[in-house]
PDB file of N, CA and C in Angstrom:
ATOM      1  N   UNK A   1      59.218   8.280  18.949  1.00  0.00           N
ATOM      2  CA  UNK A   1      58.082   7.961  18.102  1.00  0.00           C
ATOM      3  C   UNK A   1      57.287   6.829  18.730  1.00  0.00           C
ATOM      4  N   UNK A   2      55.799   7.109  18.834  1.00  0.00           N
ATOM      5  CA  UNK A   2      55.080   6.098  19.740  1.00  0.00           C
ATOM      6  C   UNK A   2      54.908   5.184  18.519  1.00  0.00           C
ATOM      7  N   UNK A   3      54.994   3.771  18.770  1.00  0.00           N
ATOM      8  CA  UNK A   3      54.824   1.934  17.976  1.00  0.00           C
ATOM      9  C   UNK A   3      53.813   1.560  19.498  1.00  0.00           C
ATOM     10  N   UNK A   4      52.939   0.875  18.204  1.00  0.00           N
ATOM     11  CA  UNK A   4      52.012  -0.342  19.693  1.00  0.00           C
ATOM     12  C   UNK A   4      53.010  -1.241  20.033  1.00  0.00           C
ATOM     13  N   UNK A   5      53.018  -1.205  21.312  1.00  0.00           N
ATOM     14  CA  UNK A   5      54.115  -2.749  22.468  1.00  0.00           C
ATOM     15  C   UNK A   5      53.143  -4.154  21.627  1.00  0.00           C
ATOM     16  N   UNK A   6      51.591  -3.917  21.556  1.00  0.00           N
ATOM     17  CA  UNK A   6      51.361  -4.592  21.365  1.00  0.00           C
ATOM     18  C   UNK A   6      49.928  -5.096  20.538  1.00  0.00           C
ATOM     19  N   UNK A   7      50.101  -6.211  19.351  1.00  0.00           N
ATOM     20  CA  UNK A   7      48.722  -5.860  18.534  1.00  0.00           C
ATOM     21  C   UNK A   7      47.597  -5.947  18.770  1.00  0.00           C
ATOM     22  N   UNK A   8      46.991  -4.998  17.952  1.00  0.00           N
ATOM     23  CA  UNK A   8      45.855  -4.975  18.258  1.00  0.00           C
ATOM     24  C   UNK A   8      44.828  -6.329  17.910  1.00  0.00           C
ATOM     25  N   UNK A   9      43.943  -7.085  18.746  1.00  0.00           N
ATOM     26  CA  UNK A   9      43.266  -7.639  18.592  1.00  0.00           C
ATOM     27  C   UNK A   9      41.983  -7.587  17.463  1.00  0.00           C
ATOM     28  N   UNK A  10      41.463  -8.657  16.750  1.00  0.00           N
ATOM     29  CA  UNK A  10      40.678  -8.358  16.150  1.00  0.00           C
ATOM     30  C   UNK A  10      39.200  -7.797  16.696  1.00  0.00           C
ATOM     31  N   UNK A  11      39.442  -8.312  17.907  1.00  0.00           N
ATOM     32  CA  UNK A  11      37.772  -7.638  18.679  1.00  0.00           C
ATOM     33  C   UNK A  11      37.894  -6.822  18.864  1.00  0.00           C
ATOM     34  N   UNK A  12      38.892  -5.920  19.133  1.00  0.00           N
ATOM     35  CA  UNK A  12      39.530  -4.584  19.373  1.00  0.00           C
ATOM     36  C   UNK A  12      39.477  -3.762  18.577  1.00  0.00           C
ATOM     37  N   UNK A  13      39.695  -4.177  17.359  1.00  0.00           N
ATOM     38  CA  UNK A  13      39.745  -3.479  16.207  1.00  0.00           C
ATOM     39  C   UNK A  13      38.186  -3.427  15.358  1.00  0.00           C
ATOM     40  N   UNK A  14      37.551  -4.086  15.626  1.00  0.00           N
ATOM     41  CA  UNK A  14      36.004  -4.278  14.873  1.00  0.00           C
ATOM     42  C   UNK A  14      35.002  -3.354  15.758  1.00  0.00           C
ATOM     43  N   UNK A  15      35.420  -3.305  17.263  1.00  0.00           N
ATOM     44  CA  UNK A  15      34.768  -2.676  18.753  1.00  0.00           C
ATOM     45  C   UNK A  15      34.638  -1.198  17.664  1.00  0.00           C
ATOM     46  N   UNK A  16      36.220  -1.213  17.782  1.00  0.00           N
ATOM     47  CA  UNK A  16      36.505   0.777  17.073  1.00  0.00           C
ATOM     48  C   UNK A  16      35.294   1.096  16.076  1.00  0.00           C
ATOM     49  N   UNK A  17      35.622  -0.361  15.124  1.00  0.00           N
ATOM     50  CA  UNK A  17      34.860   0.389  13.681  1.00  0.00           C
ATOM     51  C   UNK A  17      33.164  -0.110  13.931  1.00  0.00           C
ATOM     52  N   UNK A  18      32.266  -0.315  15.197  1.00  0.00           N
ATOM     53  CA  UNK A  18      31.348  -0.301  14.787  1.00  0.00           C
ATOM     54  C   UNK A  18      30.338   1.098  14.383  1.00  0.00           C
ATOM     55  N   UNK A  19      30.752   2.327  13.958  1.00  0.00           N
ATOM     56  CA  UNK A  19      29.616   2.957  14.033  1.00  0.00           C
ATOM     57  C   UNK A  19      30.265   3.922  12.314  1.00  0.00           C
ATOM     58  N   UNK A  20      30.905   2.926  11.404  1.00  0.00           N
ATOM     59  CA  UNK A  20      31.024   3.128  10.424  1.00  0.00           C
ATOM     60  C   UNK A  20      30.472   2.381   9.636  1.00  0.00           C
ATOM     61  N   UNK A  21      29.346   1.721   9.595  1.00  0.00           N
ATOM     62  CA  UNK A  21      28.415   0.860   8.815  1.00  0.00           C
ATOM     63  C   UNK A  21      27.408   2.106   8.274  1.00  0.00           C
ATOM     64  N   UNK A  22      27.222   1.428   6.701  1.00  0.00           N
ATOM     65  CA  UNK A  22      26.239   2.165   6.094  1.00  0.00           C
ATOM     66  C   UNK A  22      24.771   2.229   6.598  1.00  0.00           C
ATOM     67  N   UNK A  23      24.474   2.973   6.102  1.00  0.00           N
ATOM     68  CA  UNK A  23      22.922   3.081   6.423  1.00  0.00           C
ATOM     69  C   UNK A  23      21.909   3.354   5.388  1.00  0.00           C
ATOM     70  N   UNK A  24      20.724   2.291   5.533  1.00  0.00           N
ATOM     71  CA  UNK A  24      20.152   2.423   4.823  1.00  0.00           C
ATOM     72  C   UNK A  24      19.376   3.429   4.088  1.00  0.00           C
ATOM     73  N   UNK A  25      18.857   4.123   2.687  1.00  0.00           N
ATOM     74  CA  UNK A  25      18.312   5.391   2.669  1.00  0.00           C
ATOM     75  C   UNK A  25      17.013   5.399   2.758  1.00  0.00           C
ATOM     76  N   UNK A  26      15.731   6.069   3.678  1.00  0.00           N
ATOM     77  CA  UNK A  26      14.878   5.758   3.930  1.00  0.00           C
ATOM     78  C   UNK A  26      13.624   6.351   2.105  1.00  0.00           C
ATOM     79  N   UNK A  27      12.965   5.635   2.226  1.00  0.00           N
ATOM     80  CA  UNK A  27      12.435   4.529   1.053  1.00  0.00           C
ATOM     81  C   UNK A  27      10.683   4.741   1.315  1.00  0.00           C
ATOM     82  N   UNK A  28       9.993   6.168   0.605  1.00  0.00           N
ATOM     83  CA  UNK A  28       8.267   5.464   0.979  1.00  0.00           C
ATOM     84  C   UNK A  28       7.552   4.631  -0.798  1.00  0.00           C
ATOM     85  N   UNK A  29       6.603   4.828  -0.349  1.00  0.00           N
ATOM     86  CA  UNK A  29       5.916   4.622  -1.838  1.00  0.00           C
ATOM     87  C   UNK A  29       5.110   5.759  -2.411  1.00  0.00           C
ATOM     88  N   UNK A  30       5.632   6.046  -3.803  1.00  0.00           N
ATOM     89  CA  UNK A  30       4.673   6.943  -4.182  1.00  0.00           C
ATOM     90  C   UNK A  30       3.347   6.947  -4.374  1.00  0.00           C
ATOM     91  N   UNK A  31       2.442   7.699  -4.033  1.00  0.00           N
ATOM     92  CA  UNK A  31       0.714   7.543  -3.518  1.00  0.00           C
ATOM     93  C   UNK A  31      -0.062   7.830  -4.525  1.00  0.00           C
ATOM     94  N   UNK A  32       1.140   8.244  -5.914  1.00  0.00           N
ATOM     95  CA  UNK A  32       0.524   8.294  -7.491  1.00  0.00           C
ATOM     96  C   UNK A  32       0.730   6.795  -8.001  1.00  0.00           C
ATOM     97  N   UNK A  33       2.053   6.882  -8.059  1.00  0.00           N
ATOM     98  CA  UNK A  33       2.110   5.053  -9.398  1.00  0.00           C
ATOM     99  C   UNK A  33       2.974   4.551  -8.548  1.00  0.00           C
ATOM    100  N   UNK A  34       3.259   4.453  -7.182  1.00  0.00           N
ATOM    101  CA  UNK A  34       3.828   2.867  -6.326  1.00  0.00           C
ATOM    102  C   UNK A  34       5.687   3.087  -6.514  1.00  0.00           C
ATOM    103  N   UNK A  35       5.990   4.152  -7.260  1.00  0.00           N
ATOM    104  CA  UNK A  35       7.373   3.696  -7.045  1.00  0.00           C
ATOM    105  C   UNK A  35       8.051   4.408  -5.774  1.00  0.00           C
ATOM    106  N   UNK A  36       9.330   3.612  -5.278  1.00  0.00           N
ATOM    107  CA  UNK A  36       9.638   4.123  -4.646  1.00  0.00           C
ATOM    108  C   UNK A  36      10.621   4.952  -4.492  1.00  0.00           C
ATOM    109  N   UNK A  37      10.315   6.036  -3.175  1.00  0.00           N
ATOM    110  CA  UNK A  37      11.288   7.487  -3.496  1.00  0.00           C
ATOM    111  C   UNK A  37      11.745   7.926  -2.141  1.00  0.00           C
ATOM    112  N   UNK A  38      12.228   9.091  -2.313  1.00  0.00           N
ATOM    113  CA  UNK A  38      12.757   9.082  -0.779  1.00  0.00           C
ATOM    114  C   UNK A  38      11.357  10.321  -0.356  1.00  0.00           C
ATOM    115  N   UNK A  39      11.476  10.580   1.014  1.00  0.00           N
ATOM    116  CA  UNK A  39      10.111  10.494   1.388  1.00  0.00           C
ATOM    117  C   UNK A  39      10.421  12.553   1.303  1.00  0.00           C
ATOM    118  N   UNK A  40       9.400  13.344   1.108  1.00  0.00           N
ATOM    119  CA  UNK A  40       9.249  14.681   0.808  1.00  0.00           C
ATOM    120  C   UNK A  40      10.052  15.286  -0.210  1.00  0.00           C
ATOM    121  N   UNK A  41       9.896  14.495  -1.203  1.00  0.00           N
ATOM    122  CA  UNK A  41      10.594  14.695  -2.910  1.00  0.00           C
ATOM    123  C   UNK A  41       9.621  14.614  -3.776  1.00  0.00           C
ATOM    124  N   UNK A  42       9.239  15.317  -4.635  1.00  0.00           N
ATOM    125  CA  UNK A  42       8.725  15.033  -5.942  1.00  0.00           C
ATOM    126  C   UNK A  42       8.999  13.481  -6.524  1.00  0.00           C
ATOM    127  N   UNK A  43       7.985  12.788  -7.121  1.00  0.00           N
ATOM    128  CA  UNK A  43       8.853  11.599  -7.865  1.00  0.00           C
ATOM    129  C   UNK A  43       9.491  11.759  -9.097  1.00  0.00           C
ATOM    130  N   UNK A  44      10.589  10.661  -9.097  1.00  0.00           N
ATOM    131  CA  UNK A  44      11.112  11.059 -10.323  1.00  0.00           C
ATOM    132  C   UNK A  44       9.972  10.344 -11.368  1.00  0.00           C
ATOM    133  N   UNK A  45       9.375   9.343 -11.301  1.00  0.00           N
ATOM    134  CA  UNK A  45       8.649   8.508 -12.733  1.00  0.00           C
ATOM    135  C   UNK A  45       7.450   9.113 -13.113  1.00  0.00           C
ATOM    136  N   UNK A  46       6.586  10.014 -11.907  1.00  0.00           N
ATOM    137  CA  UNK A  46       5.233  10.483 -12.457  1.00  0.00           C
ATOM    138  C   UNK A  46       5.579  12.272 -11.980  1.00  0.00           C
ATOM    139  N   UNK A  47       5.879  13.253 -11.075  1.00  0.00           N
ATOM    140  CA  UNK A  47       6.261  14.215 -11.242  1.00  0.00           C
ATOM    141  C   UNK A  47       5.566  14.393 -10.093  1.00  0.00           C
ATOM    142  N   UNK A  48       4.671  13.644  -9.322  1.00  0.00           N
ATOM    143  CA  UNK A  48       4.054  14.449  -8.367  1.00  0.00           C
ATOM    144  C   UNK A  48       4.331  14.497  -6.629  1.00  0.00           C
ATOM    145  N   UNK A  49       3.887  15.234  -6.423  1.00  0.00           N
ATOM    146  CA  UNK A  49       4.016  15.597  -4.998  1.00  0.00           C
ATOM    147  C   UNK A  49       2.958  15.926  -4.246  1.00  0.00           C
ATOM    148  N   UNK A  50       2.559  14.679  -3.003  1.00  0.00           N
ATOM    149  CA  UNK A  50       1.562  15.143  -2.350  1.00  0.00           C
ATOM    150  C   UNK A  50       0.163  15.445  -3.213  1.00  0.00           C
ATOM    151  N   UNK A  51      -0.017  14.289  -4.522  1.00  0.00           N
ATOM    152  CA  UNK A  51      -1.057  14.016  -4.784  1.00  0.00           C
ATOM    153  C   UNK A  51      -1.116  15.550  -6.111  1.00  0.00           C
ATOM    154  N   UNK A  52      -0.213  16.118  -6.440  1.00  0.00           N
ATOM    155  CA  UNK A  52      -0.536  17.341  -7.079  1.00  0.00           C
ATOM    156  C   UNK A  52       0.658  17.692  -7.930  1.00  0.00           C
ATOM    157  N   UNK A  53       1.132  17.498  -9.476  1.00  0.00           N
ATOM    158  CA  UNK A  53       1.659  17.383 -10.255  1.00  0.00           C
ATOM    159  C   UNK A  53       2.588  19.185 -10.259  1.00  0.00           C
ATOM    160  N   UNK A  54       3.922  18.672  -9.957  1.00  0.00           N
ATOM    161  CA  UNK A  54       4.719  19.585  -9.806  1.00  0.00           C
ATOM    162  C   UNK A  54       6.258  19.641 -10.633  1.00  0.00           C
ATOM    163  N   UNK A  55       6.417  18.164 -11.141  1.00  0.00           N
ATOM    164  CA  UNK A  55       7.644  18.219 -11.926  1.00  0.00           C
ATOM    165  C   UNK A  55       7.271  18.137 -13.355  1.00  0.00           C
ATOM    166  N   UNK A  56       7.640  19.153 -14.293  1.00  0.00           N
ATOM    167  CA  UNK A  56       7.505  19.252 -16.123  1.00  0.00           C
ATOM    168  C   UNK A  56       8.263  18.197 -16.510  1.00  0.00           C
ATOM    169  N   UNK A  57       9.909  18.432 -16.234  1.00  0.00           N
ATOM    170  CA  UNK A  57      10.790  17.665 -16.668  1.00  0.00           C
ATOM    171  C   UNK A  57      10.007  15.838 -17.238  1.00  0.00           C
ATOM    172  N   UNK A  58       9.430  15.776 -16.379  1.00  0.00           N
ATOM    173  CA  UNK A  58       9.020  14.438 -16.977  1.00  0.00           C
ATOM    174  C   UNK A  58       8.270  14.020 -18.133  1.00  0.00           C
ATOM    175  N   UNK A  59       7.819  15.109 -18.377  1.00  0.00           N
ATOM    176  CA  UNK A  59       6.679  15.203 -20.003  1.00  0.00           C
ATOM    177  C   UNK A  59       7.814  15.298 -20.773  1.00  0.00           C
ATOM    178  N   UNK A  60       8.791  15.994 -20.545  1.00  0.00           N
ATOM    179  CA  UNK A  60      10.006  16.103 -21.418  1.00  0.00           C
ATOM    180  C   UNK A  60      10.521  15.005 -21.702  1.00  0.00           C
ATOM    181  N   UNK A  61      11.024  14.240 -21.221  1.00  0.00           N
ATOM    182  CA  UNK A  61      11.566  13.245 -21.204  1.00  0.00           C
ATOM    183  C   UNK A  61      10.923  12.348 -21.665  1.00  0.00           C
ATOM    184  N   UNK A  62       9.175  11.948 -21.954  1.00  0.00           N
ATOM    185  CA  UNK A  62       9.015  10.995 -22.430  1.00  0.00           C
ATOM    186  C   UNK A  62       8.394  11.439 -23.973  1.00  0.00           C
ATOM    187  N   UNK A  63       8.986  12.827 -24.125  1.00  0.00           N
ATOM    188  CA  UNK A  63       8.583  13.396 -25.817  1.00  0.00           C
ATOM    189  C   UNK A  63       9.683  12.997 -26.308  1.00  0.00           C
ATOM    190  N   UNK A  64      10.657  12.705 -25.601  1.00  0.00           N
ATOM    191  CA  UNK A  64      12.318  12.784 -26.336  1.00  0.00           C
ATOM    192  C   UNK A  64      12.536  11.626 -26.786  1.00  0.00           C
ATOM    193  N   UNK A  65      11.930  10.312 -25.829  1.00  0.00           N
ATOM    194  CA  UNK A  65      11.465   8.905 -26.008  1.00  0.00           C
ATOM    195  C   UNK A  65      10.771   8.629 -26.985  1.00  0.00           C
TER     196      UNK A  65
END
């Protein structure tokens, strides 16, 4: 059964894990009311896309309100 002869160093060990860092999720502004969304999505707060109203769900939601 293979055991390390010998431990591993901490620079050694941080070297391994650099390319397991999160990443950020990319973030535009919506070009209706400013919030921000991820970029070729409908928004969730006003419904539109590319300047041209495509999600209902949101009228719904603020009748239920």
């Amino acid at each position: 059964m293979a055991v390390p002869k010998r431990r591993t160093s901490k620079s050694r060990r941080n070297k391994r894990r650099t390319h397991q860092g999160l990443s950020v999720p990319a973030l535009v502004e919506c070009s209706n009311c400013g919030a921000m969304i991820r970029p070729h999505n409908a928004c969730h707060k006003c419904g539109y896309y590319q300047g041209e109203k495509v999600d209902h769900t949101v009228e719904l939601e603020k009748e239920r309100h």
